[in-house]
PDB file of N, CA and C in Angstrom:
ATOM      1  N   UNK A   1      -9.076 -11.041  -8.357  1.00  0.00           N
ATOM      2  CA  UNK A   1      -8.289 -11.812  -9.306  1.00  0.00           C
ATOM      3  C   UNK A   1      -8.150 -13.238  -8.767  1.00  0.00           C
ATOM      4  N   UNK A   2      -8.580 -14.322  -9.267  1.00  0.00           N
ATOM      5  CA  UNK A   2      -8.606 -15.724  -9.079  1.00  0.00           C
ATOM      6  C   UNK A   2      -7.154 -15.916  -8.819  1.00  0.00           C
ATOM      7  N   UNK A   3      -6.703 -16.865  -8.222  1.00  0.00           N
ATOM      8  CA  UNK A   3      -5.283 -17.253  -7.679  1.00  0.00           C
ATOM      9  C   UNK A   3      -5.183 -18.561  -8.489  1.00  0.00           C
ATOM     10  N   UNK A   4      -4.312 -18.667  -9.400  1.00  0.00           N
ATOM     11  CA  UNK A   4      -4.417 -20.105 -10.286  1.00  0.00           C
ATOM     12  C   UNK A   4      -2.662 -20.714  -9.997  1.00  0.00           C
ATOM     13  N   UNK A   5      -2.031 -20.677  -9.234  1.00  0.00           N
ATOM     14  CA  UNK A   5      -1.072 -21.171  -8.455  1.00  0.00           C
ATOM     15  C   UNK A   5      -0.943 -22.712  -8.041  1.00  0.00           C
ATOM     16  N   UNK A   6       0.051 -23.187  -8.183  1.00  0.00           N
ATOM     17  CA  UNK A   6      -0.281 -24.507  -8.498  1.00  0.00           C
ATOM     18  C   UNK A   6       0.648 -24.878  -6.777  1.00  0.00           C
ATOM     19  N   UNK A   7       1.217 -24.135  -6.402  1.00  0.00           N
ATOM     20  CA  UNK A   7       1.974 -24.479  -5.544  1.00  0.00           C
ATOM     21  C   UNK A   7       2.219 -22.963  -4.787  1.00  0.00           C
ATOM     22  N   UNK A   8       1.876 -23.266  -3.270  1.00  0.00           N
ATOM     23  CA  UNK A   8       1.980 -21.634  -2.700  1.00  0.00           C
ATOM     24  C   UNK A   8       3.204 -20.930  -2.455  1.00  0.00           C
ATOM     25  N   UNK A   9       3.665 -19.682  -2.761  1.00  0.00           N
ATOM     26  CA  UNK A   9       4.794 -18.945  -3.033  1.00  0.00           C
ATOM     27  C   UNK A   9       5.363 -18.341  -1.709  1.00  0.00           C
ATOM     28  N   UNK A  10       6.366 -18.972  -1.463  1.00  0.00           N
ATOM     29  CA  UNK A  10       7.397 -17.995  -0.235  1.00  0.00           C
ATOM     30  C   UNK A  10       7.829 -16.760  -0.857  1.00  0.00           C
ATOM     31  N   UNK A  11       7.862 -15.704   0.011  1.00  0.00           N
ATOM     32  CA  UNK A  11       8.572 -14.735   0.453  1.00  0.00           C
ATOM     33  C   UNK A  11      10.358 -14.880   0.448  1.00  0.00           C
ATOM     34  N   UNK A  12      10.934 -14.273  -0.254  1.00  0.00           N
ATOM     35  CA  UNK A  12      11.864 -13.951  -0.391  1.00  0.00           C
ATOM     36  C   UNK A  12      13.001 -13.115   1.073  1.00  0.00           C
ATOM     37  N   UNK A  13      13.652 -13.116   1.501  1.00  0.00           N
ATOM     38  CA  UNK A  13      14.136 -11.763   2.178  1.00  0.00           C
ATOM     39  C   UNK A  13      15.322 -11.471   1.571  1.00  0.00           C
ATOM     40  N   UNK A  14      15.666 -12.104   0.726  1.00  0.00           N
ATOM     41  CA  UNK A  14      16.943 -12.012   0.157  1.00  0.00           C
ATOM     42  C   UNK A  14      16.879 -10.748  -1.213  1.00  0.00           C
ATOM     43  N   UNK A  15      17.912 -10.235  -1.373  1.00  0.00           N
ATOM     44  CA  UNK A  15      17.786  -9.120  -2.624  1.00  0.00           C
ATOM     45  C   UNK A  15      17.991  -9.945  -4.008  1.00  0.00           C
ATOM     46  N   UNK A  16      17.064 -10.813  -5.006  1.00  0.00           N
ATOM     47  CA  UNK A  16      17.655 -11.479  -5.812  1.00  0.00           C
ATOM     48  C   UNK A  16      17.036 -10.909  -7.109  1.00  0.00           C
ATOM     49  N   UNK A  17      17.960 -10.131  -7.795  1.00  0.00           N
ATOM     50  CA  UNK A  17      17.552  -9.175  -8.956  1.00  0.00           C
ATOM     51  C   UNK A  17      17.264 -10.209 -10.356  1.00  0.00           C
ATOM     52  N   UNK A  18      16.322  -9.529 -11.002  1.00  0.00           N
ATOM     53  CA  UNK A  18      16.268 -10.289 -12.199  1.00  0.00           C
ATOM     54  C   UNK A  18      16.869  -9.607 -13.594  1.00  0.00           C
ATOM     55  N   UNK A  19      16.819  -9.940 -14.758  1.00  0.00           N
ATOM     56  CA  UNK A  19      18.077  -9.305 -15.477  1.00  0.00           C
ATOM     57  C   UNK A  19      17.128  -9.823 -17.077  1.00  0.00           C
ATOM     58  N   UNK A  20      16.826  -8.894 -17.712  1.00  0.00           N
ATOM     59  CA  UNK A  20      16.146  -9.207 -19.187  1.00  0.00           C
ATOM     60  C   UNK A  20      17.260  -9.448 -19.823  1.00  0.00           C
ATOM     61  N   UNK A  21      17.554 -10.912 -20.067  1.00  0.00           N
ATOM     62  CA  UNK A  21      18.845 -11.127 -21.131  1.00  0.00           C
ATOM     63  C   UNK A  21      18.781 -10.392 -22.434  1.00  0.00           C
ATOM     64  N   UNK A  22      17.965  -9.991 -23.206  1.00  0.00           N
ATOM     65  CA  UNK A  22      17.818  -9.184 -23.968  1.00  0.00           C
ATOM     66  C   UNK A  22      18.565  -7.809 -23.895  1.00  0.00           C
ATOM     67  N   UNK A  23      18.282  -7.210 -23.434  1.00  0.00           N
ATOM     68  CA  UNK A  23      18.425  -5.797 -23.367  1.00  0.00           C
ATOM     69  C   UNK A  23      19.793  -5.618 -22.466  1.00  0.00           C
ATOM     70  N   UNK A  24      19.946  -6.592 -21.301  1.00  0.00           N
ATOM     71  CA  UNK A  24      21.127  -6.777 -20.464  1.00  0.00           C
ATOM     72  C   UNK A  24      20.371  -5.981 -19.263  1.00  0.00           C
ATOM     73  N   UNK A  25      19.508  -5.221 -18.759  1.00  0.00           N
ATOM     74  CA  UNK A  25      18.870  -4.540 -17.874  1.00  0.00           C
ATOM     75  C   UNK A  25      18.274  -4.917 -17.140  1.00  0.00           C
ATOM     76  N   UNK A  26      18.601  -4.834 -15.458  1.00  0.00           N
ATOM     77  CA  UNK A  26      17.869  -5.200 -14.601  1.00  0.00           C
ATOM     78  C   UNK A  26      16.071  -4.534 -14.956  1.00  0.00           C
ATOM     79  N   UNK A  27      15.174  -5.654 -14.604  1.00  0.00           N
ATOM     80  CA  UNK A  27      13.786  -5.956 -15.024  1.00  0.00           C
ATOM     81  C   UNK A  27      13.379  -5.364 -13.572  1.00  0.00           C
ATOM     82  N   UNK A  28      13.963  -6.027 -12.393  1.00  0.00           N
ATOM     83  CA  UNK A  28      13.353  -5.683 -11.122  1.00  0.00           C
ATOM     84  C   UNK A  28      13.676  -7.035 -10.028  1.00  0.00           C
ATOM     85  N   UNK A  29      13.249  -7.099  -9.196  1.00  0.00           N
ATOM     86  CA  UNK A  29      13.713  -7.543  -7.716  1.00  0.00           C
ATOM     87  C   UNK A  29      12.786  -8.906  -7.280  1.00  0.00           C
ATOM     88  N   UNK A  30      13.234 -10.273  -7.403  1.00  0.00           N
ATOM     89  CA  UNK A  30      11.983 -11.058  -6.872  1.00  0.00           C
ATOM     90  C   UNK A  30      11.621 -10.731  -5.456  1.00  0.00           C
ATOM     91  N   UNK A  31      10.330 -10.835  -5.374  1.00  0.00           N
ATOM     92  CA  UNK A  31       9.716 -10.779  -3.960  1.00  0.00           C
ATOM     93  C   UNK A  31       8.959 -12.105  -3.900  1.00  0.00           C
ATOM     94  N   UNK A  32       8.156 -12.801  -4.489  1.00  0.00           N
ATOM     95  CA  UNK A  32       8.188 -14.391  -4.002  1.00  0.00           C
ATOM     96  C   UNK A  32       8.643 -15.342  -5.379  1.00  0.00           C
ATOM     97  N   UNK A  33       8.541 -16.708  -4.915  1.00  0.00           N
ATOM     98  CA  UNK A  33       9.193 -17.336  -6.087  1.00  0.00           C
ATOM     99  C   UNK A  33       9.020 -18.861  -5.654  1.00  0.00           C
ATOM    100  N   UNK A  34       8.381 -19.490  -6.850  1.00  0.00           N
ATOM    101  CA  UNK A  34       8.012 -20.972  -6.798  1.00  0.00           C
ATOM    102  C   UNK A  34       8.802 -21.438  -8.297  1.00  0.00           C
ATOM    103  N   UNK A  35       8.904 -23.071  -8.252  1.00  0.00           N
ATOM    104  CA  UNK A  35       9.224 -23.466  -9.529  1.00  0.00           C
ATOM    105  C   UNK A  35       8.207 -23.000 -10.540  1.00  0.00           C
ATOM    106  N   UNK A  36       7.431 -22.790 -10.315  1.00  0.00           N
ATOM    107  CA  UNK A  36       5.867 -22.490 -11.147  1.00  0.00           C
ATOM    108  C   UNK A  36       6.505 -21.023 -12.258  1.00  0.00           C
ATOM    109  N   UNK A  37       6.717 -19.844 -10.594  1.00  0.00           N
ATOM    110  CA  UNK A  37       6.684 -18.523 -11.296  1.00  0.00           C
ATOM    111  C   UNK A  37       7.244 -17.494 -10.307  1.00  0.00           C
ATOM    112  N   UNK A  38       7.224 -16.145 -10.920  1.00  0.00           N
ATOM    113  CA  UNK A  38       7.620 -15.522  -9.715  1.00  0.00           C
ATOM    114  C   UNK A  38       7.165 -14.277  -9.556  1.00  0.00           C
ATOM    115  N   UNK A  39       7.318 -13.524  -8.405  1.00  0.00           N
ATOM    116  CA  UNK A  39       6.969 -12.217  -8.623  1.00  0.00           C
ATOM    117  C   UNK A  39       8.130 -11.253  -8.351  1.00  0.00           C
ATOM    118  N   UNK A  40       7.897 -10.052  -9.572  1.00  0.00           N
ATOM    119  CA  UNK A  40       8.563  -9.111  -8.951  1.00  0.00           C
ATOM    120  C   UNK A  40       8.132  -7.878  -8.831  1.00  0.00           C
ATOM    121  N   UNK A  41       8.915  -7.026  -8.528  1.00  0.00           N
ATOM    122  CA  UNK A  41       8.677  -5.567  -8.258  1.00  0.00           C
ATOM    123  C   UNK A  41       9.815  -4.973  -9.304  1.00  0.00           C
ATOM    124  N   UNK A  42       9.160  -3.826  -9.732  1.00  0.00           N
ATOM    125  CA  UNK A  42       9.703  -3.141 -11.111  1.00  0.00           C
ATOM    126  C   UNK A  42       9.447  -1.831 -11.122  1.00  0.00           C
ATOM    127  N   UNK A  43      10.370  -1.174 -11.583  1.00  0.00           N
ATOM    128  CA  UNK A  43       9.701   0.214 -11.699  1.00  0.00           C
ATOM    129  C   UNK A  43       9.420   0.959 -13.081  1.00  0.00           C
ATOM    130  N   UNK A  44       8.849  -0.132 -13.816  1.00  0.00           N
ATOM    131  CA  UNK A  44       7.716   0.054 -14.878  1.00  0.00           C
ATOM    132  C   UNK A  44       7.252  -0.993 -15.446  1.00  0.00           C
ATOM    133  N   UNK A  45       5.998  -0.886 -15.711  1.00  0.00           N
ATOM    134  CA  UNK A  45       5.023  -1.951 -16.451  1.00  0.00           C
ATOM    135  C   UNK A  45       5.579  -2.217 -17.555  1.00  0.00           C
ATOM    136  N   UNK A  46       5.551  -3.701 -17.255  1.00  0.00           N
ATOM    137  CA  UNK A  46       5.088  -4.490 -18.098  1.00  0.00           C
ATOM    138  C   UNK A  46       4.073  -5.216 -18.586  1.00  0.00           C
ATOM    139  N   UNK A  47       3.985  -5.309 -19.645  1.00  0.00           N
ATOM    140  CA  UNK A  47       2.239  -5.752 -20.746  1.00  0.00           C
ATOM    141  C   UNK A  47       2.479  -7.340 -20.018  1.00  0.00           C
ATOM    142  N   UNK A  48       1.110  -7.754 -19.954  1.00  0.00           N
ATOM    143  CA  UNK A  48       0.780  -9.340 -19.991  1.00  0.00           C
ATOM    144  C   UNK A  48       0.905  -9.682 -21.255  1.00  0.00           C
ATOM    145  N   UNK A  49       1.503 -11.474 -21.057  1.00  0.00           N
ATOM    146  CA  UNK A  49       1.904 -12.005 -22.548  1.00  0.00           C
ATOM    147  C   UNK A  49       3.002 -11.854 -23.269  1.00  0.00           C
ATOM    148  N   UNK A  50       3.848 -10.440 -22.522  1.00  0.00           N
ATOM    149  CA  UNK A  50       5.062 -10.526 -23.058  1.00  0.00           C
ATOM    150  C   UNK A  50       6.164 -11.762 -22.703  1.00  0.00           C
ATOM    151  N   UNK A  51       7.155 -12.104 -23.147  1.00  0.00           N
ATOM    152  CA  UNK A  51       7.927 -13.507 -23.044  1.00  0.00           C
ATOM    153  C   UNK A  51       9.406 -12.897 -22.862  1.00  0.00           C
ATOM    154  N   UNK A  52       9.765 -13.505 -22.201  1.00  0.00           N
ATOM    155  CA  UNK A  52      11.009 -12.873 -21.842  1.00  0.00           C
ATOM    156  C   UNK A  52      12.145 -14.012 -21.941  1.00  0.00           C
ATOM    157  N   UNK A  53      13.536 -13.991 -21.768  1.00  0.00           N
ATOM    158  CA  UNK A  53      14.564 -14.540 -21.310  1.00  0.00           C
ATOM    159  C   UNK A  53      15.127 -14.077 -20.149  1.00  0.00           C
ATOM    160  N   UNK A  54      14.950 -14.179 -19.067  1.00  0.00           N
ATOM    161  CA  UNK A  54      15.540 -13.835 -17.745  1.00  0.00           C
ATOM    162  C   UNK A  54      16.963 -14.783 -17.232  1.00  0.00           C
ATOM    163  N   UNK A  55      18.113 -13.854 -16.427  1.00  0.00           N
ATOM    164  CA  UNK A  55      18.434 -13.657 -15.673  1.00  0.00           C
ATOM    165  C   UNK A  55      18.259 -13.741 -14.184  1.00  0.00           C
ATOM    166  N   UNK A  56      18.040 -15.009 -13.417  1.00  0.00           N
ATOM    167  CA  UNK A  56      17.881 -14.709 -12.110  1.00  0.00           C
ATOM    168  C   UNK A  56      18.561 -14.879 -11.412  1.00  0.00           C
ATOM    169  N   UNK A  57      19.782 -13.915 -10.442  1.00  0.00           N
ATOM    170  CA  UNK A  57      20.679 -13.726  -9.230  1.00  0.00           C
ATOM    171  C   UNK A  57      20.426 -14.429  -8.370  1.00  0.00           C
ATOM    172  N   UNK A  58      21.494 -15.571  -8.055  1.00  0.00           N
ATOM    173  CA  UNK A  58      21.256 -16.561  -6.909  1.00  0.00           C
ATOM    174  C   UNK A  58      21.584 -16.350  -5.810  1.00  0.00           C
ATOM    175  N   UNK A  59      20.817 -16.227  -4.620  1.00  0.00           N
ATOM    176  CA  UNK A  59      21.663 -15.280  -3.578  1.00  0.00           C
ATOM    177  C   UNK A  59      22.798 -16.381  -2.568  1.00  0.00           C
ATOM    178  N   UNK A  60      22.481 -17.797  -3.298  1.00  0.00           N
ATOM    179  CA  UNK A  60      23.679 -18.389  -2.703  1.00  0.00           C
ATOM    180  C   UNK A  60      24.161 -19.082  -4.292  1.00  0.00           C
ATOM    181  N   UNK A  61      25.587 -19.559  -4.171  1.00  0.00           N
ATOM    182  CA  UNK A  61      26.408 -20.404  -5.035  1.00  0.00           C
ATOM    183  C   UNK A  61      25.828 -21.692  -5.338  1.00  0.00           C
ATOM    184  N   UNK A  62      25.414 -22.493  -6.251  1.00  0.00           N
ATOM    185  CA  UNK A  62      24.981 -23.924  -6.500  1.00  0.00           C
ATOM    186  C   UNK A  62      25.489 -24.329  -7.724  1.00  0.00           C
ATOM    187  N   UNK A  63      26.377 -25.553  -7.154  1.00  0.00           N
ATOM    188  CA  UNK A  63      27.137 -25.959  -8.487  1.00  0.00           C
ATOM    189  C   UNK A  63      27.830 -25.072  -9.441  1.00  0.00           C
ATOM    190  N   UNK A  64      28.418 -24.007  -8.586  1.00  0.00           N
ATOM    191  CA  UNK A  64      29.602 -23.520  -9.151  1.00  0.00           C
ATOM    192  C   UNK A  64      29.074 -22.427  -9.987  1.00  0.00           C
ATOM    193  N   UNK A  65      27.772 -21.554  -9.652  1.00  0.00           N
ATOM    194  CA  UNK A  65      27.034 -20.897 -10.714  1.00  0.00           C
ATOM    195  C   UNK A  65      26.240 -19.810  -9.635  1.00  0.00           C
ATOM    196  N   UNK A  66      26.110 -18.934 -10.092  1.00  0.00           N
ATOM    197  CA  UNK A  66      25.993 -17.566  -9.385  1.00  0.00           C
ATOM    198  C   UNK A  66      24.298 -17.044  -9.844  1.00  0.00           C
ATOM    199  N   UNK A  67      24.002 -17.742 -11.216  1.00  0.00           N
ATOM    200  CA  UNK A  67      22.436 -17.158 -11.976  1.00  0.00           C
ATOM    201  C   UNK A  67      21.811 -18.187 -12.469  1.00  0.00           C
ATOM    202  N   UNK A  68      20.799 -18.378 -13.076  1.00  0.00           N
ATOM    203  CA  UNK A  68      19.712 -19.258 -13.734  1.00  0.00           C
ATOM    204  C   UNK A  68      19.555 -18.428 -14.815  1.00  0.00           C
ATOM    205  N   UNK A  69      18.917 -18.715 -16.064  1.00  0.00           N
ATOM    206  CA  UNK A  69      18.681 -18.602 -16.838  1.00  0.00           C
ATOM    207  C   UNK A  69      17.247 -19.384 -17.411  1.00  0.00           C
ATOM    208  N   UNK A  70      16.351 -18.666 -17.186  1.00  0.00           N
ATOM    209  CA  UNK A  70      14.959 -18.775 -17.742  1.00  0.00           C
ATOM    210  C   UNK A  70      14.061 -18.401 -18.916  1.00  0.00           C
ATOM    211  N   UNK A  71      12.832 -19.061 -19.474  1.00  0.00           N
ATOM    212  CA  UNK A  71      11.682 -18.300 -20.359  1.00  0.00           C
ATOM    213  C   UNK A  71      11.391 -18.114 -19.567  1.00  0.00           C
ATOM    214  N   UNK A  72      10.307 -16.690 -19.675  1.00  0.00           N
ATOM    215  CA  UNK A  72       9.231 -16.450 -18.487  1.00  0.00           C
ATOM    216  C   UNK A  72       8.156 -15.895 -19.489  1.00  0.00           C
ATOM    217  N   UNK A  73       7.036 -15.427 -18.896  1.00  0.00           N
ATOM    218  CA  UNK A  73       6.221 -14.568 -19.297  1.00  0.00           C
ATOM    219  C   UNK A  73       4.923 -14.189 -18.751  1.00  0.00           C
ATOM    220  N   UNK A  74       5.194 -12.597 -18.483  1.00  0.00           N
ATOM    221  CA  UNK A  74       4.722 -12.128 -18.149  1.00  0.00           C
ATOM    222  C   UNK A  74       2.855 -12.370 -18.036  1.00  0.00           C
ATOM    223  N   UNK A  75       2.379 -12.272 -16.684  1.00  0.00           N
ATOM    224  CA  UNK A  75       1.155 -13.038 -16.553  1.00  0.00           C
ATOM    225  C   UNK A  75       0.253 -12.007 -15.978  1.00  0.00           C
ATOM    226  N   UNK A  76       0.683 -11.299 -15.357  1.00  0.00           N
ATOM    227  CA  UNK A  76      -0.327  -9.785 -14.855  1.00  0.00           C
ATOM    228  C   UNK A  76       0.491  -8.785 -14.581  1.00  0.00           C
ATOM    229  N   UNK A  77      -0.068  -7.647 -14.400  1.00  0.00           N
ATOM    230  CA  UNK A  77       1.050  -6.646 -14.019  1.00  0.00           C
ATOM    231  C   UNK A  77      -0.007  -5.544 -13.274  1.00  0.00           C
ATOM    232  N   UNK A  78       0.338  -4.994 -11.997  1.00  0.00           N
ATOM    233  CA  UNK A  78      -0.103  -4.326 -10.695  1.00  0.00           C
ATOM    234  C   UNK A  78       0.302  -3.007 -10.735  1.00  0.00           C
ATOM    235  N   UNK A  79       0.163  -1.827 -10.190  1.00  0.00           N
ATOM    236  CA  UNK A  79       0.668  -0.623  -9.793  1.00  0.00           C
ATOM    237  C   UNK A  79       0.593  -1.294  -7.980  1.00  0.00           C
ATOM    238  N   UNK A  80       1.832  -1.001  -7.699  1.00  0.00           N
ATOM    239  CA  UNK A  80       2.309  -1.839  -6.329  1.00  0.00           C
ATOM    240  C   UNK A  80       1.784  -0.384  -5.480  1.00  0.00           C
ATOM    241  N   UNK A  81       1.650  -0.473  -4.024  1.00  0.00           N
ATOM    242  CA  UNK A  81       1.252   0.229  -3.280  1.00  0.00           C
ATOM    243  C   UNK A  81       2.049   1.352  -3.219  1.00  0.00           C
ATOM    244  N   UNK A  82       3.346   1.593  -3.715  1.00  0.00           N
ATOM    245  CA  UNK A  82       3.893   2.632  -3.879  1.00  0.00           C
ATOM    246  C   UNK A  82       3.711   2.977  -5.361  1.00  0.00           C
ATOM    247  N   UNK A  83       3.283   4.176  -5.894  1.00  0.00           N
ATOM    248  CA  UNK A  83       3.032   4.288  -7.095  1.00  0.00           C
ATOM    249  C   UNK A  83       3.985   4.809  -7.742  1.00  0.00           C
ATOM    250  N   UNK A  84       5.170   4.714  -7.411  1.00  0.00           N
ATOM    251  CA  UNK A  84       6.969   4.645  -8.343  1.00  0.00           C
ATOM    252  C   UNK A  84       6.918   3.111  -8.892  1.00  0.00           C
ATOM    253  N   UNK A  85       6.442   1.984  -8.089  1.00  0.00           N
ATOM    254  CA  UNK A  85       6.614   0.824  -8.449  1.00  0.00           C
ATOM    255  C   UNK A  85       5.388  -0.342  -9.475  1.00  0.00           C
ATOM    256  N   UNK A  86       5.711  -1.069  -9.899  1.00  0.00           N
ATOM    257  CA  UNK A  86       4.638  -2.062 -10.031  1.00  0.00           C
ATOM    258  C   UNK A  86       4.784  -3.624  -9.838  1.00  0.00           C
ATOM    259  N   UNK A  87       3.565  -4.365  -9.591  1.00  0.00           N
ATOM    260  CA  UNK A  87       4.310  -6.098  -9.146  1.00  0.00           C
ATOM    261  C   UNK A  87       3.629  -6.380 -10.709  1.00  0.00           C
ATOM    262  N   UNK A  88       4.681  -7.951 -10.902  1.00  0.00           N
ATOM    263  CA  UNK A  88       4.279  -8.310 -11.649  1.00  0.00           C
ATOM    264  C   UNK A  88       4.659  -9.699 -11.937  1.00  0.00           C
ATOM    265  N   UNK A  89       3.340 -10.345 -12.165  1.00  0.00           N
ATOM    266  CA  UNK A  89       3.506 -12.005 -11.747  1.00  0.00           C
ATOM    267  C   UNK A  89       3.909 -12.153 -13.441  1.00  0.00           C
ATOM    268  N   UNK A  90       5.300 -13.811 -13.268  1.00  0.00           N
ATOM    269  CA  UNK A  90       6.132 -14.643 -14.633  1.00  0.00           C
ATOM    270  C   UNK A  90       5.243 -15.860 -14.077  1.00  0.00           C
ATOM    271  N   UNK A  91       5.258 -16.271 -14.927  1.00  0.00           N
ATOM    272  CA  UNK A  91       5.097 -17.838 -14.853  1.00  0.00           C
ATOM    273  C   UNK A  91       6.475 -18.857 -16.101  1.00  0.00           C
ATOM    274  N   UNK A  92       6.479 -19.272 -15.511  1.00  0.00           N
ATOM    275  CA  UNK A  92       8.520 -20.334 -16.052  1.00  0.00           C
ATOM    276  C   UNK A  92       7.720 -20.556 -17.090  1.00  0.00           C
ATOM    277  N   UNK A  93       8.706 -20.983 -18.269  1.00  0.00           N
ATOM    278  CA  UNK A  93       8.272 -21.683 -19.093  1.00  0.00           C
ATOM    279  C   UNK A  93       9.397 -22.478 -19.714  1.00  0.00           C
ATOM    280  N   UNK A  94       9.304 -23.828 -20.049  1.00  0.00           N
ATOM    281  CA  UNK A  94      10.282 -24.455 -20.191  1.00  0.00           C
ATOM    282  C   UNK A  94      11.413 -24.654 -19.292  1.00  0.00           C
ATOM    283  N   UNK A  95      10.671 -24.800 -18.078  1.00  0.00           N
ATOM    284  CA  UNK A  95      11.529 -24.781 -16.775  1.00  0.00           C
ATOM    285  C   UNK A  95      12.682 -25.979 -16.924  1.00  0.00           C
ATOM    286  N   UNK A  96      13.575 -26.536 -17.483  1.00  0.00           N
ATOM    287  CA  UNK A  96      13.947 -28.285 -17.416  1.00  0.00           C
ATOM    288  C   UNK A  96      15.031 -28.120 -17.355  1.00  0.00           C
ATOM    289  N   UNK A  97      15.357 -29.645 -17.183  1.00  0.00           N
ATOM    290  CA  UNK A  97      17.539 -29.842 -16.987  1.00  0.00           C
ATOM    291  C   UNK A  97      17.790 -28.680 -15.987  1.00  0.00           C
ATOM    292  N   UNK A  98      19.138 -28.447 -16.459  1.00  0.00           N
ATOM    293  CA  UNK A  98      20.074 -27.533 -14.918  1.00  0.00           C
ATOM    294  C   UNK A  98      19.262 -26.579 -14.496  1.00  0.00           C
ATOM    295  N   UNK A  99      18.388 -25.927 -15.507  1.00  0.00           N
ATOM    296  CA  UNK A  99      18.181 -24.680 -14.967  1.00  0.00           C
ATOM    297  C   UNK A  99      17.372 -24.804 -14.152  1.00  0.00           C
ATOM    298  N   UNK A 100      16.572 -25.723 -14.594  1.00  0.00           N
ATOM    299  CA  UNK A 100      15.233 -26.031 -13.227  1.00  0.00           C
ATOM    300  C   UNK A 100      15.529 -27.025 -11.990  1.00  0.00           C
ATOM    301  N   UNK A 101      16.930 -27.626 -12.407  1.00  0.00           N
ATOM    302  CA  UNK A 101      17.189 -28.164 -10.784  1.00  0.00           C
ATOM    303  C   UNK A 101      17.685 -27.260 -10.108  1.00  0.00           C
ATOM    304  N   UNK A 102      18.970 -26.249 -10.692  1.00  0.00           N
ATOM    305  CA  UNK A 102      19.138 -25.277  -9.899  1.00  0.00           C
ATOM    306  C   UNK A 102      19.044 -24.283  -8.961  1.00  0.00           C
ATOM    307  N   UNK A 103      17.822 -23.944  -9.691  1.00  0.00           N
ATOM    308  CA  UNK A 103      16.057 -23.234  -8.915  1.00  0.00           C
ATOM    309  C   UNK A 103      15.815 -23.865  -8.023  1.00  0.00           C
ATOM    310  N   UNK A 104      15.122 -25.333  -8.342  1.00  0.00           N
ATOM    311  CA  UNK A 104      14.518 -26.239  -7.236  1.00  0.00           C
ATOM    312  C   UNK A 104      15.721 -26.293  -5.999  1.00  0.00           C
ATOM    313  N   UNK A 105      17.111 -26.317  -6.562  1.00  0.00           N
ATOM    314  CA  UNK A 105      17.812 -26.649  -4.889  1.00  0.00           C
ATOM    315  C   UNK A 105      17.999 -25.383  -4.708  1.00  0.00           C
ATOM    316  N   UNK A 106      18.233 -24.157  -4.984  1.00  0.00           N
ATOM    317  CA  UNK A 106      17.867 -22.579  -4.568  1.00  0.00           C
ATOM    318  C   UNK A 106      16.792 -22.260  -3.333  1.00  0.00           C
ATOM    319  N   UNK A 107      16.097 -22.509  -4.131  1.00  0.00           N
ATOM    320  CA  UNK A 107      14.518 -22.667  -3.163  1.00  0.00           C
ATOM    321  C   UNK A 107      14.418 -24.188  -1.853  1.00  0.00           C
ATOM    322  N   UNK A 108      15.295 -25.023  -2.312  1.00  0.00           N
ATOM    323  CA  UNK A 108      15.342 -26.015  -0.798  1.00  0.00           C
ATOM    324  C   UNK A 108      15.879 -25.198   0.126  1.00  0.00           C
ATOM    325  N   UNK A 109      17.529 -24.892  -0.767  1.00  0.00           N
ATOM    326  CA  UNK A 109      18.328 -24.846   0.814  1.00  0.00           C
ATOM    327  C   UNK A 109      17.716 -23.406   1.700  1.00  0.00           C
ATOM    328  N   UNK A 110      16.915 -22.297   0.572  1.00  0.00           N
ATOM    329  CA  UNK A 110      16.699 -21.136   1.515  1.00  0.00           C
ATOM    330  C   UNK A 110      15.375 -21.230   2.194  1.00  0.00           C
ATOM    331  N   UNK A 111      14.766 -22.977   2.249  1.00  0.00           N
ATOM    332  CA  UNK A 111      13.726 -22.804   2.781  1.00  0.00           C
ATOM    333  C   UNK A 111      12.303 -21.979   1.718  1.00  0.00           C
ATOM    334  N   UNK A 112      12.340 -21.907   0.803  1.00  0.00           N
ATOM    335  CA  UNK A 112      11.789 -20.872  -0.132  1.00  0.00           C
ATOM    336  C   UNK A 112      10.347 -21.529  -1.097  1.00  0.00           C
ATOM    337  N   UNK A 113      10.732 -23.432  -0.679  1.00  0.00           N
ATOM    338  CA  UNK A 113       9.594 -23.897  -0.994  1.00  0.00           C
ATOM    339  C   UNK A 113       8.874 -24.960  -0.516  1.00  0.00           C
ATOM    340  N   UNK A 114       7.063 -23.902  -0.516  1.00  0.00           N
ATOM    341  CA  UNK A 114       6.287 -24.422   0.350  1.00  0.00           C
ATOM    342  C   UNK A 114       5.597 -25.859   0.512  1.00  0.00           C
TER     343      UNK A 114
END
């Protein structure tokens, strides 16, 4: 699979859950994460192309705000090496204003971008 990444993705160690505003249901767990996109781990597939509204858990406080609020959509989807799980790469969409500075200083202060 070609790597079309515009910017290379840190590793996470932090537990930062993601949340389908839709449905209100945790989606699954980031494991890396750029302004670009992110990945997570889930324990069921999701289709490529689907579009989402996400929820993402900030594992520190910024400007008085605990989550982000994103488009995403879904860009591939994996059976992860444990086969209970699967990864599955978002790419942002309409990343802008608070929500995408928020992110961006998320990812400074934890060191998170490369």
């Amino acid at each position: 699979m070609a790597d079309n990444r515009h910017r290379p993705r840190k590793n996470t160690p932090h537990n930062v859950k993601v949340v389908d505003e839709e449905s209100g249901r945790v989606m699954g767990r980031v494991v890396d994460i750029t302004a670009d996109g992110m990945m997570l781990v889930t324990n069921g597939e999701i289709t490529p192309g689907r579009h989402f509204q996400v929820r993402i858990t900030l594992p520190v406080m910024v400007q008085h705000r605990s989550d982000v609020t994103v488009e995403a959509r879904a860009v591939w989807c994996n059976q992860d090496t444990n086969p209970s799980f699967y990864k599955v790469g978002f790419k942002f969409l309409n990343l802008v204003g608070e929500e995408g500075y928020l992110l961006e200083d998320v990812m400074h202060r934890l060191n998170l971008v490369g």
